[in-house]
PDB file of N, CA and C in Angstrom:
ATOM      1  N   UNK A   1     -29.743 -24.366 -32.900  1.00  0.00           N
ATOM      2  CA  UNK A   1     -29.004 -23.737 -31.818  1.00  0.00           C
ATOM      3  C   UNK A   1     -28.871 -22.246 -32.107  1.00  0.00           C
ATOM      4  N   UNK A   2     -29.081 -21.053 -31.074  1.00  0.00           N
ATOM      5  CA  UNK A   2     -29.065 -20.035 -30.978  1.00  0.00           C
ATOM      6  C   UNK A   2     -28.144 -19.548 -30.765  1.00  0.00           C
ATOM      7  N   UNK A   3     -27.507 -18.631 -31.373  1.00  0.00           N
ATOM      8  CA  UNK A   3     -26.072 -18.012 -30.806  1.00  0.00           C
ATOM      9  C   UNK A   3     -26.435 -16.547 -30.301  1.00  0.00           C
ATOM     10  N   UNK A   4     -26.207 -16.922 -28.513  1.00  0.00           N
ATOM     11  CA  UNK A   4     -26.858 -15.373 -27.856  1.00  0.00           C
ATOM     12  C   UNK A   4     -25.779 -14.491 -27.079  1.00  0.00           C
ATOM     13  N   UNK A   5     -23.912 -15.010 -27.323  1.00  0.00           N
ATOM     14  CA  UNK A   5     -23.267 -13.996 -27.031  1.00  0.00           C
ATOM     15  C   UNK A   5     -22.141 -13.995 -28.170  1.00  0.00           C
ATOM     16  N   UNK A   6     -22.066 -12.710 -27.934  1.00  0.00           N
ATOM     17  CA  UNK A   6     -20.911 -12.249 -28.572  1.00  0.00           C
ATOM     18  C   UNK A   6     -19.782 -11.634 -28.519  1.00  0.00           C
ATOM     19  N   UNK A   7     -18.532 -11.616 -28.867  1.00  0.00           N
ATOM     20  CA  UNK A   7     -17.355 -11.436 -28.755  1.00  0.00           C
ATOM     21  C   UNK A   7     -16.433 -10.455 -29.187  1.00  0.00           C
ATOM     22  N   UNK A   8     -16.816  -9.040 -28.671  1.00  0.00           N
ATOM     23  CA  UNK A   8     -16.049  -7.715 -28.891  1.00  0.00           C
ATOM     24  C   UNK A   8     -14.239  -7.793 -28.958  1.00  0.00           C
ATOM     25  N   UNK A   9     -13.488  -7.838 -29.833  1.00  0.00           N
ATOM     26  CA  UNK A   9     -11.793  -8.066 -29.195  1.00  0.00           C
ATOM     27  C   UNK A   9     -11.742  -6.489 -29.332  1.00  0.00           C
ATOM     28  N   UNK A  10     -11.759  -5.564 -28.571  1.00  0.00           N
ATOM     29  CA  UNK A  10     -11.807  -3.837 -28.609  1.00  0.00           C
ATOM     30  C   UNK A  10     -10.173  -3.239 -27.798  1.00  0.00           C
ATOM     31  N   UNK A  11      -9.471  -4.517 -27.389  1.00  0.00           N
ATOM     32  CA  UNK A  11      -8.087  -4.450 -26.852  1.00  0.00           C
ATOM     33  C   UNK A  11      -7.269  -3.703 -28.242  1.00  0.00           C
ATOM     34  N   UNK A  12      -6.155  -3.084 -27.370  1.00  0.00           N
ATOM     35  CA  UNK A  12      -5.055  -2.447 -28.520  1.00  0.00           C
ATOM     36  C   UNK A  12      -5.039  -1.091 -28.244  1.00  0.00           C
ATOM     37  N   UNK A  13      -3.695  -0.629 -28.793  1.00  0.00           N
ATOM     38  CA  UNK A  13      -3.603   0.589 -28.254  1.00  0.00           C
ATOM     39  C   UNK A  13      -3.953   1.774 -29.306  1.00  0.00           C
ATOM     40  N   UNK A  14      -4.327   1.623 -30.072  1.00  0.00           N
ATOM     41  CA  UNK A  14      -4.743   2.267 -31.120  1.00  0.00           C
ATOM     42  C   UNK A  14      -3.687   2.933 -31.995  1.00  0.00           C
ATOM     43  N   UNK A  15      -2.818   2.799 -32.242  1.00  0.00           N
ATOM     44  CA  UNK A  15      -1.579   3.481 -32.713  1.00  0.00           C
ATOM     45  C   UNK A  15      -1.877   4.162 -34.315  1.00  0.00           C
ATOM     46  N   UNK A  16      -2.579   3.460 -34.831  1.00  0.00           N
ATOM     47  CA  UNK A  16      -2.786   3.934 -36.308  1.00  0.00           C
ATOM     48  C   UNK A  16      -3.465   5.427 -36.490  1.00  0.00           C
ATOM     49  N   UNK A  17      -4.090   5.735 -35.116  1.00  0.00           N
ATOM     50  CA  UNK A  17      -5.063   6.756 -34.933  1.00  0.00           C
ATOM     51  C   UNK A  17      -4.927   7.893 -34.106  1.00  0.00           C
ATOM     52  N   UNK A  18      -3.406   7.574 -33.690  1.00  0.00           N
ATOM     53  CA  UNK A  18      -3.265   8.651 -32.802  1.00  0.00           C
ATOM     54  C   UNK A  18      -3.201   9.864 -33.356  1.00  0.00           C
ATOM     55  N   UNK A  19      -2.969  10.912 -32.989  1.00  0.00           N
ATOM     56  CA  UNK A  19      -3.321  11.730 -31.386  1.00  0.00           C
ATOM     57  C   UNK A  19      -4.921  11.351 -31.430  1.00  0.00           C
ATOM     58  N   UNK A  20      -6.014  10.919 -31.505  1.00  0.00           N
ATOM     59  CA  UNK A  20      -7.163  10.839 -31.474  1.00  0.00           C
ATOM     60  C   UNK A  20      -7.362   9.958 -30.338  1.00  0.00           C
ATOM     61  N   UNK A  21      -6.524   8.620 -30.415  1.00  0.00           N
ATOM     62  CA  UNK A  21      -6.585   7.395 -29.413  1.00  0.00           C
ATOM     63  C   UNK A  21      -5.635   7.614 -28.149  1.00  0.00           C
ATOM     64  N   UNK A  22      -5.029   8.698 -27.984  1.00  0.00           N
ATOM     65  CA  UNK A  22      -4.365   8.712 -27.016  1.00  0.00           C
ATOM     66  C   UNK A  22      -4.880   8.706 -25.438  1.00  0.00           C
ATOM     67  N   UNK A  23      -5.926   9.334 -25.335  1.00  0.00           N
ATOM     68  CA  UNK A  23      -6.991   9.290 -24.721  1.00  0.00           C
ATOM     69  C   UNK A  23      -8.292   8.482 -24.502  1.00  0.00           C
ATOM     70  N   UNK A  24      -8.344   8.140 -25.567  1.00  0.00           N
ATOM     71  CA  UNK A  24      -9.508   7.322 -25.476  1.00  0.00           C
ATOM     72  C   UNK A  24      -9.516   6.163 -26.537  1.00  0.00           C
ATOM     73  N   UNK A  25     -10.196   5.101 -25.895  1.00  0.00           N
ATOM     74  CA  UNK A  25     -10.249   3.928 -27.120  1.00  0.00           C
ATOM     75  C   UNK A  25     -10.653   3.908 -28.074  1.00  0.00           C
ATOM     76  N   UNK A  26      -9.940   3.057 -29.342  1.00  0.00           N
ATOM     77  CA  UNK A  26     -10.424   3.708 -30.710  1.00  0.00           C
ATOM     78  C   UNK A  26     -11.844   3.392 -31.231  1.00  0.00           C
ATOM     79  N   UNK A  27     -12.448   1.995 -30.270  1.00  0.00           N
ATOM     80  CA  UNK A  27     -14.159   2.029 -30.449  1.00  0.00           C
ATOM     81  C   UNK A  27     -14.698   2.906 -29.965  1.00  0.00           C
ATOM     82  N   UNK A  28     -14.365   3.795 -29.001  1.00  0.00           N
ATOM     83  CA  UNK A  28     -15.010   4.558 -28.489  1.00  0.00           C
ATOM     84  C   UNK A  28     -15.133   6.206 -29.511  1.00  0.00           C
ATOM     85  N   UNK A  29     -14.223   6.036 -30.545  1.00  0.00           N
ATOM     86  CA  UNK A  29     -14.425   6.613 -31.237  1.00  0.00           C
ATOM     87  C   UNK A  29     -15.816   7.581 -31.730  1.00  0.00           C
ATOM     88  N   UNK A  30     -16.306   8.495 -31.957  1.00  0.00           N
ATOM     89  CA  UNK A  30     -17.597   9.171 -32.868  1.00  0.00           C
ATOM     90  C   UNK A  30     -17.569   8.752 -34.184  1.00  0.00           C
ATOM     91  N   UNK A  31     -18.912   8.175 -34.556  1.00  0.00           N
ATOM     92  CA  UNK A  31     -19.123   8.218 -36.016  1.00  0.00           C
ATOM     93  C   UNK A  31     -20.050   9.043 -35.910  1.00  0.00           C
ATOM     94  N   UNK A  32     -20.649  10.231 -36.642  1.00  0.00           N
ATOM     95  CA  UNK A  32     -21.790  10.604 -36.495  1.00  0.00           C
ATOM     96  C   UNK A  32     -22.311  11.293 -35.188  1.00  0.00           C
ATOM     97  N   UNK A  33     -22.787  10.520 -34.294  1.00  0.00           N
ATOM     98  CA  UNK A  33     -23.442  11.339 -33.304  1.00  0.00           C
ATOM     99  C   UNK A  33     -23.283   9.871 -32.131  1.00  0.00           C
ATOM    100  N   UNK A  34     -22.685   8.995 -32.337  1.00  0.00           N
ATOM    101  CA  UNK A  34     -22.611   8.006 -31.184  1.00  0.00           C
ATOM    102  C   UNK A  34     -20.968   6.746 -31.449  1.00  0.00           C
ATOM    103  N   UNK A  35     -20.608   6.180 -30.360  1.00  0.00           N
ATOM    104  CA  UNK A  35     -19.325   5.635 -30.187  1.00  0.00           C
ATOM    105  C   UNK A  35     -19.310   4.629 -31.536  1.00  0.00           C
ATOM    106  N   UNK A  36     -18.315   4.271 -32.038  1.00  0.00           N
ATOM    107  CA  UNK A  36     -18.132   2.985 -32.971  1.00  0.00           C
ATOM    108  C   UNK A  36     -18.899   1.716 -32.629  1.00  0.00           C
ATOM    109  N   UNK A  37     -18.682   1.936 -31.269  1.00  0.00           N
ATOM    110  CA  UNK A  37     -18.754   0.272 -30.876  1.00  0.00           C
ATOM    111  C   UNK A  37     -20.337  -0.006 -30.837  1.00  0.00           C
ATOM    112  N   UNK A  38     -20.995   1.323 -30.459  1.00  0.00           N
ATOM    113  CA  UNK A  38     -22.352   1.178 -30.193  1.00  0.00           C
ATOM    114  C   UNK A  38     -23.297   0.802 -31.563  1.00  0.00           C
ATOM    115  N   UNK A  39     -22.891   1.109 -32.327  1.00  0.00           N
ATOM    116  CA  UNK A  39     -23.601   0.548 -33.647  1.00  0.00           C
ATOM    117  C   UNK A  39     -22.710  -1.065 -33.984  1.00  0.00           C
ATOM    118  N   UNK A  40     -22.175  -1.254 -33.479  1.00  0.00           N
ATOM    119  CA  UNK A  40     -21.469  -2.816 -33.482  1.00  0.00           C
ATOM    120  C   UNK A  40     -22.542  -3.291 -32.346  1.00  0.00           C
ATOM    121  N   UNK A  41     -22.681  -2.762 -31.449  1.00  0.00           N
ATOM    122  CA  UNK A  41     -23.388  -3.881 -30.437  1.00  0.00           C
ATOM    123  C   UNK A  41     -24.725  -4.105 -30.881  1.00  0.00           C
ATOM    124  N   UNK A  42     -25.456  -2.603 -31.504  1.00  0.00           N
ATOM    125  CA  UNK A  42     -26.957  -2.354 -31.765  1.00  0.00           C
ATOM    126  C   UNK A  42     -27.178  -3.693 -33.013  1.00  0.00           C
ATOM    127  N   UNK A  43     -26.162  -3.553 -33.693  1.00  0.00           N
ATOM    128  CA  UNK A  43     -26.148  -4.432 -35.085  1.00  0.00           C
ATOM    129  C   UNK A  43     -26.084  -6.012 -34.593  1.00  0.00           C
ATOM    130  N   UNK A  44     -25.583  -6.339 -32.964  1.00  0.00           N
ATOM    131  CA  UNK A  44     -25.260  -7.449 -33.222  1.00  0.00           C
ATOM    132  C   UNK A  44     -26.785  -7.892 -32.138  1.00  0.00           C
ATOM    133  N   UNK A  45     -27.159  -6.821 -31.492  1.00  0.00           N
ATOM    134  CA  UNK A  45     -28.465  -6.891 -30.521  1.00  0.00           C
ATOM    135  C   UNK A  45     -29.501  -7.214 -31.829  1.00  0.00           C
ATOM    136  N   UNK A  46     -29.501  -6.343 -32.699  1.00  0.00           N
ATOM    137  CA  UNK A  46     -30.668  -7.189 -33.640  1.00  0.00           C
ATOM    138  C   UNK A  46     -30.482  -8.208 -34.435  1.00  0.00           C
ATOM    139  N   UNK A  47     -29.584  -9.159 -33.940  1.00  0.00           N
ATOM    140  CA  UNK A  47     -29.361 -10.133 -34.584  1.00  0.00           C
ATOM    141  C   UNK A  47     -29.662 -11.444 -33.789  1.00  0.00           C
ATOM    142  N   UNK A  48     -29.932 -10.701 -32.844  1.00  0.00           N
ATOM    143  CA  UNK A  48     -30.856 -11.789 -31.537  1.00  0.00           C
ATOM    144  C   UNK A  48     -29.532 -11.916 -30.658  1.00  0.00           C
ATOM    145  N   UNK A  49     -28.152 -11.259 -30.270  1.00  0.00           N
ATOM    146  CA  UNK A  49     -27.338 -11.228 -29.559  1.00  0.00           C
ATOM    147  C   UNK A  49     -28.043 -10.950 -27.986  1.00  0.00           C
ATOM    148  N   UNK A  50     -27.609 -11.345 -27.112  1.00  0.00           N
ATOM    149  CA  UNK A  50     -28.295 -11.252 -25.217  1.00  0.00           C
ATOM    150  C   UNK A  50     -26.939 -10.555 -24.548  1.00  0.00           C
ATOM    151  N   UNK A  51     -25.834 -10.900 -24.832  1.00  0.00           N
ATOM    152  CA  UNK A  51     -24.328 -10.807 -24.094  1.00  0.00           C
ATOM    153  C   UNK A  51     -23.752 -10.718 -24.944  1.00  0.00           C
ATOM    154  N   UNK A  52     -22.789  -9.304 -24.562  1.00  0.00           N
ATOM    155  CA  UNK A  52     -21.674  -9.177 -25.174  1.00  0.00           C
ATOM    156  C   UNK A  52     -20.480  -9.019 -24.792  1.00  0.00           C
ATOM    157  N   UNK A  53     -19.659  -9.617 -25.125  1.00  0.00           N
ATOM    158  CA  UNK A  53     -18.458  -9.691 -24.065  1.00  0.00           C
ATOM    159  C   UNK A  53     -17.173  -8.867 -24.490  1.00  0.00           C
ATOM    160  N   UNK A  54     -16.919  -8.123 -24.001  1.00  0.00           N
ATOM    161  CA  UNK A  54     -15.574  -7.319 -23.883  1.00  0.00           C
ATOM    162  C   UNK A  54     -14.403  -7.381 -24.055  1.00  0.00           C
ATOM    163  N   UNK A  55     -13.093  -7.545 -25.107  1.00  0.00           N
ATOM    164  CA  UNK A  55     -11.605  -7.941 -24.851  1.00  0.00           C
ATOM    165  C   UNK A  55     -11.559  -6.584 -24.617  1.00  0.00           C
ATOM    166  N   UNK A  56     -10.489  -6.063 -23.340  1.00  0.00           N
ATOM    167  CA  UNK A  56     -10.952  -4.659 -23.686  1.00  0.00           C
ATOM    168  C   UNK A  56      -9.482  -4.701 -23.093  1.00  0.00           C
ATOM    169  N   UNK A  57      -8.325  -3.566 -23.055  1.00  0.00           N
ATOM    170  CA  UNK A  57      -7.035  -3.618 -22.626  1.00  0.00           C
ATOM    171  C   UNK A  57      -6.691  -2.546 -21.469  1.00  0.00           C
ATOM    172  N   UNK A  58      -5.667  -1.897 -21.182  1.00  0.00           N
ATOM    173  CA  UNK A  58      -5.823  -1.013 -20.248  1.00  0.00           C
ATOM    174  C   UNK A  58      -5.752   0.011 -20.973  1.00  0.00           C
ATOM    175  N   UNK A  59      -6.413   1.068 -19.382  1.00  0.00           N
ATOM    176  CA  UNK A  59      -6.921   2.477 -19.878  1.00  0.00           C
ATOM    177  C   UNK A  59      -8.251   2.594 -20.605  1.00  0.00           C
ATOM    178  N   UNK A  60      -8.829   1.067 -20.808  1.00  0.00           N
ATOM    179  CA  UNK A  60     -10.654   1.417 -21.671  1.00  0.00           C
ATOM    180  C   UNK A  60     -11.455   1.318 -20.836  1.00  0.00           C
ATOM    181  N   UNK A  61     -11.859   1.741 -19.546  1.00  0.00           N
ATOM    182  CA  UNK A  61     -12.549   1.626 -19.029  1.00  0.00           C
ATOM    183  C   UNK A  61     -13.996   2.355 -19.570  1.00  0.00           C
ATOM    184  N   UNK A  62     -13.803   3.143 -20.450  1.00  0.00           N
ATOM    185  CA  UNK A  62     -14.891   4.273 -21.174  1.00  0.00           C
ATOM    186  C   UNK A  62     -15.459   3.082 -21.742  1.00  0.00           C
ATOM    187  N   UNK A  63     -15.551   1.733 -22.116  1.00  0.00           N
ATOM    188  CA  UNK A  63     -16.320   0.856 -22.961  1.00  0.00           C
ATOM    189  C   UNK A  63     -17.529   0.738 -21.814  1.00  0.00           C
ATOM    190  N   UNK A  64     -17.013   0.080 -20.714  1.00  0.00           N
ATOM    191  CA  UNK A  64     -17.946   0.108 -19.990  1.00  0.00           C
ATOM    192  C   UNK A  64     -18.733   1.000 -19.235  1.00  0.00           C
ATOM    193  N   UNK A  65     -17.839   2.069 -18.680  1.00  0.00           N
ATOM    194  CA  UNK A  65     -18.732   3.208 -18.823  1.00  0.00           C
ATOM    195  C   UNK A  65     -20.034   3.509 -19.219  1.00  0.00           C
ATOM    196  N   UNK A  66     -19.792   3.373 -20.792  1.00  0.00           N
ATOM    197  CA  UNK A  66     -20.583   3.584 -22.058  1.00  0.00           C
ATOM    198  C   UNK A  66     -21.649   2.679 -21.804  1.00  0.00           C
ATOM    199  N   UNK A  67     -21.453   1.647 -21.609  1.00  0.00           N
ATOM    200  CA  UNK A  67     -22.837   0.674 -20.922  1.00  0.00           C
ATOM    201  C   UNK A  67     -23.074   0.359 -20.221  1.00  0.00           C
ATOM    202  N   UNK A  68     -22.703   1.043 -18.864  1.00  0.00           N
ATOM    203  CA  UNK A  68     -23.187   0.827 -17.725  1.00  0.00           C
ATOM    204  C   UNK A  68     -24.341   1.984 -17.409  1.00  0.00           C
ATOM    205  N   UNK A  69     -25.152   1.749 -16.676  1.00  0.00           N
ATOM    206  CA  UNK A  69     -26.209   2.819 -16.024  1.00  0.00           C
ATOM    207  C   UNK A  69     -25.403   3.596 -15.368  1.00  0.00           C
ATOM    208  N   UNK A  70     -26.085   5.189 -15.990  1.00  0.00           N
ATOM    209  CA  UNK A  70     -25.842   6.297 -15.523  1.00  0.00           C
ATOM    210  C   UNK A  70     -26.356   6.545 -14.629  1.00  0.00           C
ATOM    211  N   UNK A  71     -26.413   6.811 -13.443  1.00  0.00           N
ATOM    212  CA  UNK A  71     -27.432   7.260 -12.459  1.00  0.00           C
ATOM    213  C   UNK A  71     -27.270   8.924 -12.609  1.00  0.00           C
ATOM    214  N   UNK A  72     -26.254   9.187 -12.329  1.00  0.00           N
ATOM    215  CA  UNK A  72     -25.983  10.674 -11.923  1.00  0.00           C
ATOM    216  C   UNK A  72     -26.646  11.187 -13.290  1.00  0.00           C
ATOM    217  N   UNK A  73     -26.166  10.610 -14.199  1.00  0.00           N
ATOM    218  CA  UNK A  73     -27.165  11.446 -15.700  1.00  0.00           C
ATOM    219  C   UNK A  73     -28.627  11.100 -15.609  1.00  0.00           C
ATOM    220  N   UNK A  74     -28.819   9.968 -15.566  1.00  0.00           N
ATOM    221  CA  UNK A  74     -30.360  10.421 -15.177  1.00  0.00           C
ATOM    222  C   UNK A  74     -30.872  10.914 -14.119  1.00  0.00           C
ATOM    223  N   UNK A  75     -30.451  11.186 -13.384  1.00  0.00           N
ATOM    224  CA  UNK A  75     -31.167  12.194 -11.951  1.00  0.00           C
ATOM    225  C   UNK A  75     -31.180  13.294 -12.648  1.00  0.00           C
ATOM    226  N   UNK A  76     -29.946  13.934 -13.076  1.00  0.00           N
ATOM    227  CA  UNK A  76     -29.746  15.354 -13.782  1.00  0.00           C
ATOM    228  C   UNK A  76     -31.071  15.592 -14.952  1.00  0.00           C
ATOM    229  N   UNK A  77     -30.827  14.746 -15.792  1.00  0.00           N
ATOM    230  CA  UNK A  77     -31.617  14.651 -16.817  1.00  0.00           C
ATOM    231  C   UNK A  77     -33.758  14.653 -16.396  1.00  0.00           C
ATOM    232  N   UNK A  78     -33.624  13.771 -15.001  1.00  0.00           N
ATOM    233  CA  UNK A  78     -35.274  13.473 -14.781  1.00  0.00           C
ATOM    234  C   UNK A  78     -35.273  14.829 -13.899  1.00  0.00           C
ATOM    235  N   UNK A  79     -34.683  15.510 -13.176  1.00  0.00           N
ATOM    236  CA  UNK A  79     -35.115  16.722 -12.475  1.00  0.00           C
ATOM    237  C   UNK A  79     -35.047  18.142 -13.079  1.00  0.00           C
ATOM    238  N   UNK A  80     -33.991  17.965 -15.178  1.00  0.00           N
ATOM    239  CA  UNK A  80     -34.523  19.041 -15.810  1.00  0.00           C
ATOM    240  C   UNK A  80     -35.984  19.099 -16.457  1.00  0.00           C
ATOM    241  N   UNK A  81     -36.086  17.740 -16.551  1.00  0.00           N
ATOM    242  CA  UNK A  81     -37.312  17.518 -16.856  1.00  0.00           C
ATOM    243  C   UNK A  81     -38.414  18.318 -16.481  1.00  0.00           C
ATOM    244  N   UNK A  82     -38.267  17.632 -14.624  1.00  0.00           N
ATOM    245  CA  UNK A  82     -39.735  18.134 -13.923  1.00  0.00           C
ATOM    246  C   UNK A  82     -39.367  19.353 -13.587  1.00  0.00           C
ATOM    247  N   UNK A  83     -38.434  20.249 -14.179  1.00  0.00           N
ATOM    248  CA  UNK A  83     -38.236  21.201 -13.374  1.00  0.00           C
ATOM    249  C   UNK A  83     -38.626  22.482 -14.581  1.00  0.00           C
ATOM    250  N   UNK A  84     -38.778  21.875 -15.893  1.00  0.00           N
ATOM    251  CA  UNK A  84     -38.889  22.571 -17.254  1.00  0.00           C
ATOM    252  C   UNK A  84     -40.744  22.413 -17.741  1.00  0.00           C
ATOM    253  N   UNK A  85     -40.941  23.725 -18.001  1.00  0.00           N
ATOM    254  CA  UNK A  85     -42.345  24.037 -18.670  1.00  0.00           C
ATOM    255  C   UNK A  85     -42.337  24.203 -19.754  1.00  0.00           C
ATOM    256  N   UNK A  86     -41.283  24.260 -20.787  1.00  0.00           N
ATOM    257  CA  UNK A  86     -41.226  24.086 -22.412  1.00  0.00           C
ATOM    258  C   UNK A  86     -41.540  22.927 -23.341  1.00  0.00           C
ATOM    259  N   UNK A  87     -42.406  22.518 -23.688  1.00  0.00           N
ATOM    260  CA  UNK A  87     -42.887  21.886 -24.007  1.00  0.00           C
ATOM    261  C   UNK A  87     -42.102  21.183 -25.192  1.00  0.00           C
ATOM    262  N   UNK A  88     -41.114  21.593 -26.024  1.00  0.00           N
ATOM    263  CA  UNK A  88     -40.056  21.682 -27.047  1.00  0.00           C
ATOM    264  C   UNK A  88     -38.693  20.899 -26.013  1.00  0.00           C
ATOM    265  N   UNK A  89     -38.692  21.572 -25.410  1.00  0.00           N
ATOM    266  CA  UNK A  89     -37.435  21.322 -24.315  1.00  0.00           C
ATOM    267  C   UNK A  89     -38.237  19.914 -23.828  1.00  0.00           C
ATOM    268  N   UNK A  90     -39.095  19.613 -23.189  1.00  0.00           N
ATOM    269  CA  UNK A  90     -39.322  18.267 -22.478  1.00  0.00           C
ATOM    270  C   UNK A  90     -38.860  17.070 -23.502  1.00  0.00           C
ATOM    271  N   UNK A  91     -39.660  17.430 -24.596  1.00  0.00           N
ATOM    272  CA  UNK A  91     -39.487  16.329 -25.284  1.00  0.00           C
ATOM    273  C   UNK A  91     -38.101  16.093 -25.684  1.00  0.00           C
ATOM    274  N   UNK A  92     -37.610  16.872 -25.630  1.00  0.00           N
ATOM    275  CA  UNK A  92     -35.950  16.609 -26.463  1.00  0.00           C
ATOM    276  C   UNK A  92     -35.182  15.992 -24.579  1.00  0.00           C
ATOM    277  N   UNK A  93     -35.330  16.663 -23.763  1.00  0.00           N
ATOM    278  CA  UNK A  93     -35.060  15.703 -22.312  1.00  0.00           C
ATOM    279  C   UNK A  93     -35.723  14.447 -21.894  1.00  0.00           C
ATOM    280  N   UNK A  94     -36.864  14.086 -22.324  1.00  0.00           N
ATOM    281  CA  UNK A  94     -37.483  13.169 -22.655  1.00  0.00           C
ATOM    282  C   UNK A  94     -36.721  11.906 -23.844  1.00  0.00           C
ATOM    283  N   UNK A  95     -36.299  12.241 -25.038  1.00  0.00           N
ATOM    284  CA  UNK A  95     -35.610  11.730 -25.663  1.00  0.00           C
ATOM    285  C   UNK A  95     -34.340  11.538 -24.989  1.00  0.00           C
ATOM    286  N   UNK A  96     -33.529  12.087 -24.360  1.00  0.00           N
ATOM    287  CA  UNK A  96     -32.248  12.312 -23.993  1.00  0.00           C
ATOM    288  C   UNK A  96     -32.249  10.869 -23.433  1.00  0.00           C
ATOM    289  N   UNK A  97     -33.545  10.938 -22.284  1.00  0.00           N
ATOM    290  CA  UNK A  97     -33.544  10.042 -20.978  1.00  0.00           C
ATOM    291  C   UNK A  97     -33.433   8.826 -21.515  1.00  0.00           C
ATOM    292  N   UNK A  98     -33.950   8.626 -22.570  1.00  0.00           N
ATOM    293  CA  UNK A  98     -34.946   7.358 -23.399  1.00  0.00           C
ATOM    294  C   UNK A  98     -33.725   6.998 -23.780  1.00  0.00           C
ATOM    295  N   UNK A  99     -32.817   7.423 -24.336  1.00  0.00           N
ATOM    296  CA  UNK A  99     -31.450   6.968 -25.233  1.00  0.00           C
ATOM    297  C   UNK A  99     -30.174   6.558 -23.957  1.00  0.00           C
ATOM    298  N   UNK A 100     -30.363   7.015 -22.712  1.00  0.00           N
ATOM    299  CA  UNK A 100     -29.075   7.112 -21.641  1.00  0.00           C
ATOM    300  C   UNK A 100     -29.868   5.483 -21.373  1.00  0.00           C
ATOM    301  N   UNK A 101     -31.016   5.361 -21.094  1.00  0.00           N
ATOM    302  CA  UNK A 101     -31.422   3.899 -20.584  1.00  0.00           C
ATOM    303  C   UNK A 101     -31.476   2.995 -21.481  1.00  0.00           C
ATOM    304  N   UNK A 102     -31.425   3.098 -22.645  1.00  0.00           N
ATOM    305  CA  UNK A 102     -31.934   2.233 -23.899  1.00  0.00           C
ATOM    306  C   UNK A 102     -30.136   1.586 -24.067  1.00  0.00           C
ATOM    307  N   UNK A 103     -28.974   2.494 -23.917  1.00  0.00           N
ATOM    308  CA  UNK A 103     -27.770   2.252 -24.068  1.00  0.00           C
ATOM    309  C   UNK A 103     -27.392   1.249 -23.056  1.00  0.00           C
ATOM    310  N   UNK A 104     -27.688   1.349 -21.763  1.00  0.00           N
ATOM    311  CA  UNK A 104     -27.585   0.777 -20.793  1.00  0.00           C
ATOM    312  C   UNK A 104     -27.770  -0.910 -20.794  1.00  0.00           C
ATOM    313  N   UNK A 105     -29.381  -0.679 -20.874  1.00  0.00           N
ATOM    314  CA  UNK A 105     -30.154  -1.721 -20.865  1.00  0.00           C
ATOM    315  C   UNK A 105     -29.909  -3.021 -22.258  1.00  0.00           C
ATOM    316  N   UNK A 106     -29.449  -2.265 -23.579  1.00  0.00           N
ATOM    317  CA  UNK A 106     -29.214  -2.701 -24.937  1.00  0.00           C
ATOM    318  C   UNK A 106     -28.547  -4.239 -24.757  1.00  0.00           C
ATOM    319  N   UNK A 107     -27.501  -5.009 -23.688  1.00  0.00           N
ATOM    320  CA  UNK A 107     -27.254  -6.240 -23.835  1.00  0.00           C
ATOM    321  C   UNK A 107     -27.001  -6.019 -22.573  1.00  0.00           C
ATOM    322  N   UNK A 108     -26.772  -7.366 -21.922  1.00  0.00           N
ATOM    323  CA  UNK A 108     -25.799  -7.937 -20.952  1.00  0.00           C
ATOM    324  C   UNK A 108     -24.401  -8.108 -21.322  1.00  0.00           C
ATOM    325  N   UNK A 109     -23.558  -7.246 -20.651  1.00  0.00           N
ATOM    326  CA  UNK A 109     -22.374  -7.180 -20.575  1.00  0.00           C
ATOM    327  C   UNK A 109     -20.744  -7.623 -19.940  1.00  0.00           C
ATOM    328  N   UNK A 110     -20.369  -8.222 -20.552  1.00  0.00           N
ATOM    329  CA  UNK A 110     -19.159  -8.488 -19.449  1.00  0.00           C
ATOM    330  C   UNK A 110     -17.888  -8.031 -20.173  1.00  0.00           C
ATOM    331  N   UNK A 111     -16.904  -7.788 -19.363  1.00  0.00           N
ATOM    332  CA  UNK A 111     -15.747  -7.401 -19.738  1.00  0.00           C
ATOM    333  C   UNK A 111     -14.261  -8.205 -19.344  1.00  0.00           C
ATOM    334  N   UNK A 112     -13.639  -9.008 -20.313  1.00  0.00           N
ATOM    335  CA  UNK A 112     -12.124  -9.299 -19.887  1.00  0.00           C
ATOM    336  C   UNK A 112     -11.003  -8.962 -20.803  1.00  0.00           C
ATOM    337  N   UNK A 113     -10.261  -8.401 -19.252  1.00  0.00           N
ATOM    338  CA  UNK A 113      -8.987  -7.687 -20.068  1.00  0.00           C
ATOM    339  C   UNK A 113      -7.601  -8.746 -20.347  1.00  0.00           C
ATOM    340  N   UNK A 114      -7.585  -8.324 -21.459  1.00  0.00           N
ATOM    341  CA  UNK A 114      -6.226  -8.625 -22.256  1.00  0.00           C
ATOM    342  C   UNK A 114      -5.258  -9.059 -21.205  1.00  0.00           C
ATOM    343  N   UNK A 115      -4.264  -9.848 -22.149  1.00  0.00           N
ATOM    344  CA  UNK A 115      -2.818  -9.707 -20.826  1.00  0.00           C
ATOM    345  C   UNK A 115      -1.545  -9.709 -21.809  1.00  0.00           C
TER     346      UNK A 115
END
């Protein structure tokens, strides 16, 4: 038997972390150059994870955000593209694009909030 979802509890108000969490959820946090949670999901996507499911509380709507398709960023992103002759510059907008869809696309998602 395959185990193909998994179970984020990302609810809570972050108190240990404030002023940092006051605003925003504490997975949503930066390590490095991307959110907490996203190297939790990437880690649990190569583990043969399909769905990942959300405890998420109020005020986190930025989780999903975070994995939902951007449209407005990629329009922005595909018309600096065609609109740029730097050859240095494409590729790094090129990369940009590759990482906004790759985040997106990375699991099937659902979200339920706490009570």
């Amino acid at each position: 038997m395959k185990i193909r979802k998994a179970v984020f509890p990302a609810a809570g108000l972050g108190t240990r972390f404030l002023p940092a969490t006051k605003a925003q959820p504490k997975v949503m946090l930066p390590l490095v150059d991307k959110p907490i949670i996203q190297y939790v999901v990437e880690e649990a996507k190569s583990s043969g994870i399909e769905q990942a499911i959300f405890v998420t509380g109020r005020g986190q709507r930025a989780i999903e955000d975070h994995f939902d398709t951007s449209f407005e960023l990629e329009q922005v992103l595909e018309k600096k593209l065609k609109d740029t002759s730097d050859k240095q510059r494409k590729q790094e907008l090129e990369a940009m694009l590759s990482e906004a869809r790759e985040i997106s696309n990375m699991v099937s998602a659902a979200y339920v909030r706490q009570r």
